[in-house]
N, C-alpha and C. Protein backbone atom coordinates (compact mmCIF):
# COMPACT_ATOMS: atom_id res chain seq x y z
N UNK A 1 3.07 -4.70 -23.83
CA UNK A 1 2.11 -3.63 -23.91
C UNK A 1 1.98 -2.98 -22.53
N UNK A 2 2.11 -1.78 -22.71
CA UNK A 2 2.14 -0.72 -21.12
C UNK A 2 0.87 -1.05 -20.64
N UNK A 3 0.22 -1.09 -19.21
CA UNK A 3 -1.13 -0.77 -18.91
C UNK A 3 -1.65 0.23 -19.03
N UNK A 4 -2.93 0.45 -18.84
CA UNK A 4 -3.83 1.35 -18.76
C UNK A 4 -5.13 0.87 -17.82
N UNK A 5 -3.94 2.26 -15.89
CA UNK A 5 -5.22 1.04 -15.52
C UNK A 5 -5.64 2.72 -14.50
N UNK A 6 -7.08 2.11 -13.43
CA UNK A 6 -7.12 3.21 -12.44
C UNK A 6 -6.85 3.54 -12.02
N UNK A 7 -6.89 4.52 -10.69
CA UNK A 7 -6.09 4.71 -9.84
C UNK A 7 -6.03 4.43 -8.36
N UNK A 8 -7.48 3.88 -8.31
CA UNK A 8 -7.96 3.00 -7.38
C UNK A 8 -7.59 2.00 -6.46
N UNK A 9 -6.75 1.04 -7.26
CA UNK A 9 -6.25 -0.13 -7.60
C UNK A 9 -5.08 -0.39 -6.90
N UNK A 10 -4.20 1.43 -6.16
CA UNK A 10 -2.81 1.18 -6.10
C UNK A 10 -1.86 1.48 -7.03
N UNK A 11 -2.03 1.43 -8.56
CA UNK A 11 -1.52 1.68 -9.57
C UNK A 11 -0.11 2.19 -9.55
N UNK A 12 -0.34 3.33 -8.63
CA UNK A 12 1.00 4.73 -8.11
C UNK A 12 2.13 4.05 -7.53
N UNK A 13 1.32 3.12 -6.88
CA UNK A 13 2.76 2.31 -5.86
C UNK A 13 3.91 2.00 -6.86
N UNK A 14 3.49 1.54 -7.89
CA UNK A 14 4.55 0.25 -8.73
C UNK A 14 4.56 0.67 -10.19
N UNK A 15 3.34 1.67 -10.99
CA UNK A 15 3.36 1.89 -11.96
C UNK A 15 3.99 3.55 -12.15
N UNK A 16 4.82 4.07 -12.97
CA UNK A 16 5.24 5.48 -12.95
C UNK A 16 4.34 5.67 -13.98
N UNK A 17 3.60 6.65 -13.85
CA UNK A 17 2.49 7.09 -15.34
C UNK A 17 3.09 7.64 -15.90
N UNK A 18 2.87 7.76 -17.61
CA UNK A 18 3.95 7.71 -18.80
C UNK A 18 5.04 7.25 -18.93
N UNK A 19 5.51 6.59 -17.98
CA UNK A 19 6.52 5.74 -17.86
C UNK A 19 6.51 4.24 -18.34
N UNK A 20 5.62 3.57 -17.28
CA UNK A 20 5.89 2.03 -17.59
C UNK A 20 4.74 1.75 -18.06
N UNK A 21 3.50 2.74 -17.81
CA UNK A 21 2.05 2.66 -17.95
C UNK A 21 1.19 3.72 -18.02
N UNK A 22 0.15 3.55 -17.68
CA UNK A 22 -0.58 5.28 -17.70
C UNK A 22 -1.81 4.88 -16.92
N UNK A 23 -1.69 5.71 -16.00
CA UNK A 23 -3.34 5.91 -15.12
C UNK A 23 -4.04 7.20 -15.38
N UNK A 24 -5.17 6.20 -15.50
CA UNK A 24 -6.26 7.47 -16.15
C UNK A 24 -7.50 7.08 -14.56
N UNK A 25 -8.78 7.91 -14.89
CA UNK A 25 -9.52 8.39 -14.22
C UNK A 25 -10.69 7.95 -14.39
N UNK A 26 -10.93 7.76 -15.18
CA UNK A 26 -12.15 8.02 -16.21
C UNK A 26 -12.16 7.02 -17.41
N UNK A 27 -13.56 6.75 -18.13
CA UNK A 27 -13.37 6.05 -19.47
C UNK A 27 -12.76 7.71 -20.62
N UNK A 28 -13.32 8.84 -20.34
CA UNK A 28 -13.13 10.02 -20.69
C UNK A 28 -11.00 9.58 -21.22
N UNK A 29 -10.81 9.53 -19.91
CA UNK A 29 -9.70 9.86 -19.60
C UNK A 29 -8.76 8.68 -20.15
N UNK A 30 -9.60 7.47 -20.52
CA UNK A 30 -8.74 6.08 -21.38
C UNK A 30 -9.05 6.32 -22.89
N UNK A 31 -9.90 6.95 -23.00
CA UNK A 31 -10.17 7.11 -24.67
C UNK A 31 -9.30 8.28 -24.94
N UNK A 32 -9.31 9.35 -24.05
CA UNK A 32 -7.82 10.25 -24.44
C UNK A 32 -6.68 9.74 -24.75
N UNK A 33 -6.05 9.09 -23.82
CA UNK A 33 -4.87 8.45 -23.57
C UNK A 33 -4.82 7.05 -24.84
N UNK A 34 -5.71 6.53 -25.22
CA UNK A 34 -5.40 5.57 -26.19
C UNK A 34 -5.19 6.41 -27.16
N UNK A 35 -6.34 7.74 -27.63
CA UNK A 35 -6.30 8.49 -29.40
C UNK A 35 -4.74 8.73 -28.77
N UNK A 36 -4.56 9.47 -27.48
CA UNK A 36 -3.07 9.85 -27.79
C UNK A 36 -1.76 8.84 -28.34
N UNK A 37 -1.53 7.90 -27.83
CA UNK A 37 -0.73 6.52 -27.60
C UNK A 37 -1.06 6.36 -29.42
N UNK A 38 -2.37 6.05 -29.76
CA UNK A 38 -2.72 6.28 -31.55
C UNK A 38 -1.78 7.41 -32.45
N UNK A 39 -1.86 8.68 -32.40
CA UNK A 39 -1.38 9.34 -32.82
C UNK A 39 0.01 10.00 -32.59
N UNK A 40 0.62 8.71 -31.35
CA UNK A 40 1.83 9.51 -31.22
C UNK A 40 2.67 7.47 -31.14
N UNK A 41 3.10 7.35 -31.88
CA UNK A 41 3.94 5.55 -31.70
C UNK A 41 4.55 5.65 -31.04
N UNK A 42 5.88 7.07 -31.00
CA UNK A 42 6.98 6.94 -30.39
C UNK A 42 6.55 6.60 -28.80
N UNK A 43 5.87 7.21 -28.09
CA UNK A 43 4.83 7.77 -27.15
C UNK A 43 5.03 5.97 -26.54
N UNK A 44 4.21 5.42 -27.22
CA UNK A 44 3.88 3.96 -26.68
C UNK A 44 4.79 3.58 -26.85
N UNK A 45 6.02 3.40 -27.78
CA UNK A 45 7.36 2.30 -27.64
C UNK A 45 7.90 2.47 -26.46
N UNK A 46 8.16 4.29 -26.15
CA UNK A 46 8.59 4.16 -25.05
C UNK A 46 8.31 3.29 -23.66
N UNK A 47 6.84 3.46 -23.60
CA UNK A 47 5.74 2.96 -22.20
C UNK A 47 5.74 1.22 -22.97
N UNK A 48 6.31 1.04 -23.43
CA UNK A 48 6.64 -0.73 -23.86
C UNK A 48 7.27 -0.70 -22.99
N UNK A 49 8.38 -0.04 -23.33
CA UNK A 49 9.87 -0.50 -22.86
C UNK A 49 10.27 -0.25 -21.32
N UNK A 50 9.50 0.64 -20.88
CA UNK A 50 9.40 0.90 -19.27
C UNK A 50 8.33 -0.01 -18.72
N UNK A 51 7.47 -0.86 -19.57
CA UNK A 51 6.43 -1.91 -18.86
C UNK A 51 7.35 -2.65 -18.56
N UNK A 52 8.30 -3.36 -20.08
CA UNK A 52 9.20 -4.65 -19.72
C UNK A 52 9.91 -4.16 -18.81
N UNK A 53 10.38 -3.24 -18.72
CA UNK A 53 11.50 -3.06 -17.27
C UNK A 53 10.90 -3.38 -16.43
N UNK A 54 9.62 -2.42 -16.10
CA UNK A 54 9.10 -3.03 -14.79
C UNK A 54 8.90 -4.75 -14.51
N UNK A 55 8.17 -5.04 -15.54
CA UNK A 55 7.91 -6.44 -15.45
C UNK A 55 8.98 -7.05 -14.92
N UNK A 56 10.03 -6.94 -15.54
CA UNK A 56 11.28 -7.28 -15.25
C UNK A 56 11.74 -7.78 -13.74
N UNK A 57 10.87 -6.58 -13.01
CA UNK A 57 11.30 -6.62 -11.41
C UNK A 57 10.38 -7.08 -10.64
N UNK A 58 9.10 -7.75 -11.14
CA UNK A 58 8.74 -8.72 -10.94
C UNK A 58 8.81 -10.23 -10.76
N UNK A 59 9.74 -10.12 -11.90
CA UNK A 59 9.85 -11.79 -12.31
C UNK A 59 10.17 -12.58 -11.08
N UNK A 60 9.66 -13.31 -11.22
CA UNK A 60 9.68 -14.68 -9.79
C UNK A 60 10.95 -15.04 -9.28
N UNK A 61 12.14 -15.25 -10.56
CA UNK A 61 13.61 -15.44 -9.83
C UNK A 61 14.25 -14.20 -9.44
N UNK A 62 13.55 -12.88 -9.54
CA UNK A 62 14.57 -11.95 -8.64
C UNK A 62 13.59 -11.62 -7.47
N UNK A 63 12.46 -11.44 -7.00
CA UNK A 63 11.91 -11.68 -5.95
C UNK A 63 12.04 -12.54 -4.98
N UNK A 64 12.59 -14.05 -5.60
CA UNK A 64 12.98 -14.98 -4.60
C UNK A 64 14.47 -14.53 -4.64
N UNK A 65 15.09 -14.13 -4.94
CA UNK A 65 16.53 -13.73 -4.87
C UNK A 65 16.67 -12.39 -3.74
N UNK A 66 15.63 -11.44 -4.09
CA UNK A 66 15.37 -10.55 -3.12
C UNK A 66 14.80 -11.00 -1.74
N UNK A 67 14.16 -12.32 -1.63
CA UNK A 67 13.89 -12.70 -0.44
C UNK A 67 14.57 -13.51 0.65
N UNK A 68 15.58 -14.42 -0.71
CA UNK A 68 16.87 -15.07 0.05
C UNK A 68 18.01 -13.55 0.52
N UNK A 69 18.00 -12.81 -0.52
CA UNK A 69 19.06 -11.85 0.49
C UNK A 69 18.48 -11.39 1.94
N UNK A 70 17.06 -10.94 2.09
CA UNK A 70 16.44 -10.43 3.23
C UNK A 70 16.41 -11.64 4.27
N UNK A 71 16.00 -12.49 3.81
CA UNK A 71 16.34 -13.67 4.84
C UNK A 71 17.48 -13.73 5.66
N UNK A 72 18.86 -14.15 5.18
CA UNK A 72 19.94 -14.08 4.84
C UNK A 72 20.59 -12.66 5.82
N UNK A 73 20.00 -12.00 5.41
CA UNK A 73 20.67 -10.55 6.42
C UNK A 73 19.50 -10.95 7.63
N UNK A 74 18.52 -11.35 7.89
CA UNK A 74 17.48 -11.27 9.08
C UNK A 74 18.24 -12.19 10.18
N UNK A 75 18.68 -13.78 9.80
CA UNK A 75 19.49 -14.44 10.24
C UNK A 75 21.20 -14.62 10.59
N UNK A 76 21.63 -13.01 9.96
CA UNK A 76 22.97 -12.94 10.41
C UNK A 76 23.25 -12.62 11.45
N UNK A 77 24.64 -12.98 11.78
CA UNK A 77 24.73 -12.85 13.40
C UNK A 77 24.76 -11.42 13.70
N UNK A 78 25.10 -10.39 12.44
CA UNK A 78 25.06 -8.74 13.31
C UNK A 78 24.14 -8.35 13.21
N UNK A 79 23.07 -9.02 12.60
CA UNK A 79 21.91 -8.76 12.39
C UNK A 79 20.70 -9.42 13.85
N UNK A 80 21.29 -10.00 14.27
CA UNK A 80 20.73 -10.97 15.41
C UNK A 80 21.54 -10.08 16.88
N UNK A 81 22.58 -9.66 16.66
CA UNK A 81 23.14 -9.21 18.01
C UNK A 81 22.20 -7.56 18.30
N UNK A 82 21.97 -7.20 17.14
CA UNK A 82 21.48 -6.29 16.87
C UNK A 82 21.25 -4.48 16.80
């Protein structure tokens, strides 16, 4: 299920709105966005399927995979000669 969150929060950094999720403003502005997401399915399968992606690039074994490569290049020697 996509979020629906503020914008307060950071949201922009990591969430693309109508994409993986949707930032709204307002309760105004979450009761829009749900009747819409209601009256339109296709609408929300999509913002499923861009949540799981995102989620995706979260997950714990590619973050630690992303941190052994950064490591990994921090400790190389052309990386050290500099």
């Amino acid at each position: 299920m996509p979020s629906i969150l503020y914008p307060d929060y950071g949201a922009a950094d990591w969430l693309q709105d109508g994409t993986s999720g949707f930032i709204v403003n307002d309760v105004d502005d979450l009761i829009t966005r749900i009747d819409a997401l209601t009256a339109n399915p296709g609408e929300l399968t999509r913002a499923k399927r861009g949540a799981l992606e995102l989620a995706a690039r979260f997950d714990c074994r590619v973050i630690i995979k992303d941190w052994e490569r950064e490591i990994e290049r921090m400790l190389s020697p052309r990386h050290a000669s500099g």
